[in-house]
Protein backbone atom coordinates (compact mmCIF):
# COMPACT_ATOMS: atom_id res chain seq x y z
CA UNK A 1 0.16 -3.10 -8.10
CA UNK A 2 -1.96 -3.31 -4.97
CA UNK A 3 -5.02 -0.95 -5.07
CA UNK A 4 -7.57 0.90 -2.61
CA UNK A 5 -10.28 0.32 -4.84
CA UNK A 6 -11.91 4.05 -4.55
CA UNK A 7 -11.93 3.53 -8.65
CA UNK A 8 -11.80 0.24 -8.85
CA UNK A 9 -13.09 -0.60 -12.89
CA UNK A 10 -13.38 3.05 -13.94
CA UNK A 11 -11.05 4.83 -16.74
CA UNK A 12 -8.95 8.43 -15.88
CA UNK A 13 -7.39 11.08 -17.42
CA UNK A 14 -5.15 13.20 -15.54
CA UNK A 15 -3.56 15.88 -17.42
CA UNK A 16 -0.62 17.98 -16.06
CA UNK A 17 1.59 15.13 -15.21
CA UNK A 18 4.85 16.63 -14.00
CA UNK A 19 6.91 16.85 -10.83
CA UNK A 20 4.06 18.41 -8.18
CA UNK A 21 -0.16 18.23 -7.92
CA UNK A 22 -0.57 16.21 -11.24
CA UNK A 23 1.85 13.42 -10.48
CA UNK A 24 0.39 12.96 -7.10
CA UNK A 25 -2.79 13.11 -8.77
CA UNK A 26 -1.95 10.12 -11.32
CA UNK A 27 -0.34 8.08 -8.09
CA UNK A 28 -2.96 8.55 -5.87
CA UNK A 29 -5.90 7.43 -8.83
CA UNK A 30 -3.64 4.55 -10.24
CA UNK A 31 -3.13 3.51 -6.43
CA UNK A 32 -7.27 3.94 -5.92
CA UNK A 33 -7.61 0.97 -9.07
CA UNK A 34 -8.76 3.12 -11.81
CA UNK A 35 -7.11 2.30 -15.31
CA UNK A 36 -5.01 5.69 -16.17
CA UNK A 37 -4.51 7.89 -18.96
CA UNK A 38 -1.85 10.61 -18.25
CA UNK A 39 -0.99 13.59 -20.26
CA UNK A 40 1.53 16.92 -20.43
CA UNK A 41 3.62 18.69 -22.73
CA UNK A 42 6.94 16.52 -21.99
CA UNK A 43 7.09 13.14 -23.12
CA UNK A 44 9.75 11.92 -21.47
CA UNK A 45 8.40 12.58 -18.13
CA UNK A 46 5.22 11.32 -19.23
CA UNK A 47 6.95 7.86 -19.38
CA UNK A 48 9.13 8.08 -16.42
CA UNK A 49 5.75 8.15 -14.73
CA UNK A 50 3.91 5.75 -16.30
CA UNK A 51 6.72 3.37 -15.73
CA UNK A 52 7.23 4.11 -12.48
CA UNK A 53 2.91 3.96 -11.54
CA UNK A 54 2.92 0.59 -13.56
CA UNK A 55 5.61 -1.09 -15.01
CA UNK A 56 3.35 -4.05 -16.81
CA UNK A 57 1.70 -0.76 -18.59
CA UNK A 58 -1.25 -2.96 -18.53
CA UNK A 59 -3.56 0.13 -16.25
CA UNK A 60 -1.36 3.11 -17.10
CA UNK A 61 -0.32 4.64 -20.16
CA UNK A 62 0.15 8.13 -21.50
CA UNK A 63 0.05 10.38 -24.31
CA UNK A 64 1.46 13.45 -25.12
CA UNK A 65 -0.93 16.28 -24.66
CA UNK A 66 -1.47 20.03 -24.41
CA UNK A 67 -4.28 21.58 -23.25
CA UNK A 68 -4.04 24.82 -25.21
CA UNK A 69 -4.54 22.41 -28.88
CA UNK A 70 -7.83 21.33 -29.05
CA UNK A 71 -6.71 18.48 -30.77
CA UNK A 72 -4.73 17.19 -28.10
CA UNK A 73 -8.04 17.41 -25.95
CA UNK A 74 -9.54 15.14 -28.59
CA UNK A 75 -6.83 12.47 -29.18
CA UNK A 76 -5.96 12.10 -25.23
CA UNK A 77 -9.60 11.35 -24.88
CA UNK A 78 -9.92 8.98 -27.98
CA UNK A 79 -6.32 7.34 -26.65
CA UNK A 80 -8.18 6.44 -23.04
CA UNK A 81 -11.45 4.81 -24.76
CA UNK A 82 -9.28 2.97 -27.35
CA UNK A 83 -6.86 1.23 -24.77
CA UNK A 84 -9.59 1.06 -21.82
CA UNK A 85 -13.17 0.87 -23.73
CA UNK A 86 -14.65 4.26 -22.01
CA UNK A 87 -14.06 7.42 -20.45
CA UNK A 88 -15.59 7.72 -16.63
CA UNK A 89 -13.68 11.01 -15.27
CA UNK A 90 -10.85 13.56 -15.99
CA UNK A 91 -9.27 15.18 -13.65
CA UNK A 92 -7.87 18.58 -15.18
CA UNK A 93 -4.25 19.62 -14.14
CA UNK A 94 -2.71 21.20 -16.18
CA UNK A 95 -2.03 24.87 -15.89
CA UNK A 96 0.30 27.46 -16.61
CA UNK A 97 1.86 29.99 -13.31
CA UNK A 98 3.47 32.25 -15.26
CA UNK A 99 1.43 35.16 -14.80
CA UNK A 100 2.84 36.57 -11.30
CA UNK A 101 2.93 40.15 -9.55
CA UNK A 102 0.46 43.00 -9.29
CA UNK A 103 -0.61 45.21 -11.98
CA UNK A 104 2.41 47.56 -11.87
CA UNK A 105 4.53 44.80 -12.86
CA UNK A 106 2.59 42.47 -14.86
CA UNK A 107 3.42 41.08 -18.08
CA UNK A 108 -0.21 41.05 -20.33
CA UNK A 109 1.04 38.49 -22.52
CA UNK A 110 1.45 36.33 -19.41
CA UNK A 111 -2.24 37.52 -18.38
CA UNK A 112 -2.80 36.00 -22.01
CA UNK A 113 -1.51 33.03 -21.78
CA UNK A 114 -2.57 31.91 -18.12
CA UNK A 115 -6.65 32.62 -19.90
CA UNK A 116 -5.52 30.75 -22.52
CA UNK A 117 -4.15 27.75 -21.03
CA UNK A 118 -6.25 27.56 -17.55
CA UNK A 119 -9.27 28.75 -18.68
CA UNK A 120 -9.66 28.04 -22.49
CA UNK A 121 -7.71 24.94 -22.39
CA UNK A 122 -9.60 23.16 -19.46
CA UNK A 123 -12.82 24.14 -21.33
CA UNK A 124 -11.39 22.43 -24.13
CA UNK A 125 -10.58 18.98 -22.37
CA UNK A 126 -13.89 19.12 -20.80
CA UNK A 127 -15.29 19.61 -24.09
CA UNK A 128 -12.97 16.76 -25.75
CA UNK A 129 -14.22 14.98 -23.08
CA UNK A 130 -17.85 15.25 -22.62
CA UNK A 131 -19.54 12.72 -25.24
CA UNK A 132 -17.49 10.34 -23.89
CA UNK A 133 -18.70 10.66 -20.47
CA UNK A 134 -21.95 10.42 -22.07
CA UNK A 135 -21.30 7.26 -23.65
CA UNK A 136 -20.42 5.97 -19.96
CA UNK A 137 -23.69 7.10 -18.13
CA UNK A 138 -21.92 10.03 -16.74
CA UNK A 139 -18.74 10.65 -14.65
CA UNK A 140 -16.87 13.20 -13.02
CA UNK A 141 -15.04 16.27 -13.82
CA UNK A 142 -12.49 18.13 -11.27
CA UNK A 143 -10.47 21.15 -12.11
CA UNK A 144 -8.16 22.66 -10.04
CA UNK A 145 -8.43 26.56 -8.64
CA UNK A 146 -6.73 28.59 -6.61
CA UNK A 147 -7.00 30.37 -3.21
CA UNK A 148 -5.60 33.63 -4.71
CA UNK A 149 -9.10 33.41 -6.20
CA UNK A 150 -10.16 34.37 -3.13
CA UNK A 151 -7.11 35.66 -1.04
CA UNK A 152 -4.12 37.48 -2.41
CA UNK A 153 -1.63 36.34 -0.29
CA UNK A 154 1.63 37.08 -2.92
CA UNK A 155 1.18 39.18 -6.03
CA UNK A 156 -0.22 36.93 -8.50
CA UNK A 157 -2.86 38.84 -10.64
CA UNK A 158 -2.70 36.91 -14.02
CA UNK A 159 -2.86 33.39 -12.56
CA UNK A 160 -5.48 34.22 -10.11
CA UNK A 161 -8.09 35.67 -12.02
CA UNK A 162 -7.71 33.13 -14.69
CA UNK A 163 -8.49 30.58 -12.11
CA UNK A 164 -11.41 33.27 -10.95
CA UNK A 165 -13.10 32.58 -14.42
CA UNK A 166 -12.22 28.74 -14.52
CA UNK A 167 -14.58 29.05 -10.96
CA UNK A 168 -16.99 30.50 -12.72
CA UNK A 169 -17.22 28.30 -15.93
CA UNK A 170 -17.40 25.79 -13.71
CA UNK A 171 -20.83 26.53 -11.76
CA UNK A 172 -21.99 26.67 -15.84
CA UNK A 173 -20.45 23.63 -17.03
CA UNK A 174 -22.19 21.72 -13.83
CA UNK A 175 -25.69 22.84 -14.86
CA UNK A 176 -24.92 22.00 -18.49
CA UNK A 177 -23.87 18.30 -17.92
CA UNK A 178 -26.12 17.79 -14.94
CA UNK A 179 -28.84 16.11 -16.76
CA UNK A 180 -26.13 13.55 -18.41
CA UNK A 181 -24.69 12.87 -14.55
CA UNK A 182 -21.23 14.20 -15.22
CA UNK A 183 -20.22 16.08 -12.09
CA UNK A 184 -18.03 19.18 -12.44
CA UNK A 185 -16.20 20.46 -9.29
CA UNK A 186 -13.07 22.75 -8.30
CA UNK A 187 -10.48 21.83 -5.78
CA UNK A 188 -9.04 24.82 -4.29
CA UNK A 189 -5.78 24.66 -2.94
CA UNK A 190 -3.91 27.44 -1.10
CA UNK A 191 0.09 26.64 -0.14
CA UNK A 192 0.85 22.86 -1.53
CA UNK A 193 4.43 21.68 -0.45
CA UNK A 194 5.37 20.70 -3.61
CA UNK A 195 8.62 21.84 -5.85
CA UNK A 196 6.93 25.19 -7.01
CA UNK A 197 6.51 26.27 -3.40
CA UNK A 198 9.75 24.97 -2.21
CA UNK A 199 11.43 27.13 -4.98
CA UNK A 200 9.37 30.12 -3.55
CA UNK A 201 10.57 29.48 -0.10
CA UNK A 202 13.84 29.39 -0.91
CA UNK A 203 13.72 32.26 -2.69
CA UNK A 204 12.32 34.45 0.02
CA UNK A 205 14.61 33.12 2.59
CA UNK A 206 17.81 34.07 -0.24
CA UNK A 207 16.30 37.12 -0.50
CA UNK A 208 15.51 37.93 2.90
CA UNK A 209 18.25 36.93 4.49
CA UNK A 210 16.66 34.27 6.49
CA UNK A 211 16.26 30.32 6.63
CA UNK A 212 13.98 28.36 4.40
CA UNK A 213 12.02 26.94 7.76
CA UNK A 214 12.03 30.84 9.22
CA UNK A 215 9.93 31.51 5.98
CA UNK A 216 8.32 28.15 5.83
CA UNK A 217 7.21 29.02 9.67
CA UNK A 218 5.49 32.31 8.66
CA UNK A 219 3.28 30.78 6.55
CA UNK A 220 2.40 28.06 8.94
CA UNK A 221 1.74 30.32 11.06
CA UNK A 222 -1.68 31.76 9.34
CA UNK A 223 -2.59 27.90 8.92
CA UNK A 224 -5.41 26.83 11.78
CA UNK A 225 -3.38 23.42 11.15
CA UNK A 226 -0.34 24.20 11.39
CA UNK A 227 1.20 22.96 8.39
CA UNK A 228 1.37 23.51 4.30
CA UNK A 229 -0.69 21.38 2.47
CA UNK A 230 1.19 18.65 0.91
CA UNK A 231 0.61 17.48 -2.98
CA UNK A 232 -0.91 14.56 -1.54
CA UNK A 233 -3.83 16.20 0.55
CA UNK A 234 -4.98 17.82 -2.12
CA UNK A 235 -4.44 14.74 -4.50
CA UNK A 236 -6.94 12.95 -2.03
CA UNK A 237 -9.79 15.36 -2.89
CA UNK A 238 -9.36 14.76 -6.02
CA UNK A 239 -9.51 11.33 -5.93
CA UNK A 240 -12.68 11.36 -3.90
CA UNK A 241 -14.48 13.62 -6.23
CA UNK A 242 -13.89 11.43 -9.07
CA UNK A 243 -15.58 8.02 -7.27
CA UNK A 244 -18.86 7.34 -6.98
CA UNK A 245 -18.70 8.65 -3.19
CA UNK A 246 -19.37 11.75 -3.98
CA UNK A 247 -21.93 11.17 -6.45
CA UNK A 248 -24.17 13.49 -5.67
CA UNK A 249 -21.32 16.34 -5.09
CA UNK A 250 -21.49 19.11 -8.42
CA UNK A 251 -20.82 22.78 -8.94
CA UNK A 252 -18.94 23.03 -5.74
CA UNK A 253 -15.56 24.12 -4.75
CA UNK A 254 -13.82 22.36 -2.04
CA UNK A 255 -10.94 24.57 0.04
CA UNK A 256 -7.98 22.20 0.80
CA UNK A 257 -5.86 24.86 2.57
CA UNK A 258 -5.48 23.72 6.34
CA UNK A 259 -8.32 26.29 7.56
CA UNK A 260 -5.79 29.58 5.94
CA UNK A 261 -9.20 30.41 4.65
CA UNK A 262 -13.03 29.24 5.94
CA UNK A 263 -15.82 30.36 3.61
């Protein structure tokens, strides 16, 4: 498997690994050199992946993993030094949408669940994660956030402030794990044109009455870009805020969202 060499000699975890951000996320790190460790609930897909990123197996495997078992955090973690000798970043994916609409209409146990699982559960990988990036001299931590953070385009009041407090654990878990050079910082997509936004487009245009590109257009057209973010734009950031180039890059969250939003 040709590489970039971004992460050429450095070890990975990528949790999330499914159909959209996270399995762009594992191609674009195995494709940058690093040795890869990727996790989610479904094992099956876990392999399909791993197979398909690198048939020899000998730079990716997998393990079965969820977030919201702190065990899991552990034995993911323990799976990557075992096969690869060391732990240098993890790049935290894995999150649960569920929580949509406004307050009116808003399931709590949803609300529940998306704290649970993007909040709780990332601080648990990071913590399952952490003495191992010790052991390695440091490394680099990237979570994923959300421009409804920020910008409430659609009615998504669960999942968005759960990603609000991920933000914010974030700017503490940077301070924390300064001094042992593990860098901690949130990419912040808006629209990613992935599966669960082609489902939503779709939807609107079934609902509406309209096409799939009229709906597809509207969007595009609050974009200073033009276009929706695809996976693999915001895979890219990732990727560069794992390697050494951006070394010196902690606490920060970086807007991948085609200008939607400037802060």
């Amino acid at each position: 498997m040709a590489t970039s060499g971004l992460l050429d000699g450095k070890t990975i975890v990528v949790t999330g690994v499914g159909t959209g951000l996270g399995k762009e996320v594992a191609s674009i790190v195995a494709a940058d050199g690093a040795n890869l460790v990727i996790g989610a609930r479904t094992e099956s897909q876990l392999q399909d992946v791993a197979t398909e990123l690198d048939p020899t197996g000998e730079r990716v495997t997998y393990l079965r993993t969820d977030i919201s078992d702190p065990n899991a955090c552990d034995a993911i973690v323990a799976h990557a030094v075992d096969r690869f000798g060391g732990l240098d970043g993890v790049a935290q994916i894995a999150a649960y949408e569920g929580a949509m609409g406004n307050l009116s209409a808003t399931n709590m146990n949803k609300v529940r669940k998306s704290i649970d699982v993007n909040l709780i559960g990332s601080l648990q990988m990071v913590q399952a994660a952490a003495p191992a990036l010790k052991r390695s001299g440091g490394g680099s931590v990237v979570l994923i956030g959300s421009q409804s953070m920020y910008l409430p385009l659609i009615d998504q009041i669960g999942y968005a402030a759960s990603k609000g407090a991920l933000l914010t654990a974030m700017f503490h878990l940077a301070k924390e794990f300064g001094p042992d050079r593990i860098r901690v910082n949130t990419v912040v997509p808006s629209w990613m044109w992935g599966p669960p936004v082609q489902m939503y487009v779709d939807w609107q245009a079934s609902d509406r009455g309209v096409s799939s590109d009229d709906v597809k257009a509207e969007i595009e057209a609050g974009i200073p870009l033009g276009e929706i973010v695809a996976d693999e734009d915001v895979a890219n950031a990732v990727a560069f805020l794992l390697s050494d180039r951006a070394r010196m890059i902690t606490g920060q969250s970086l807007l991948v969202n085609g200008g939607e939003l400037m802060r």
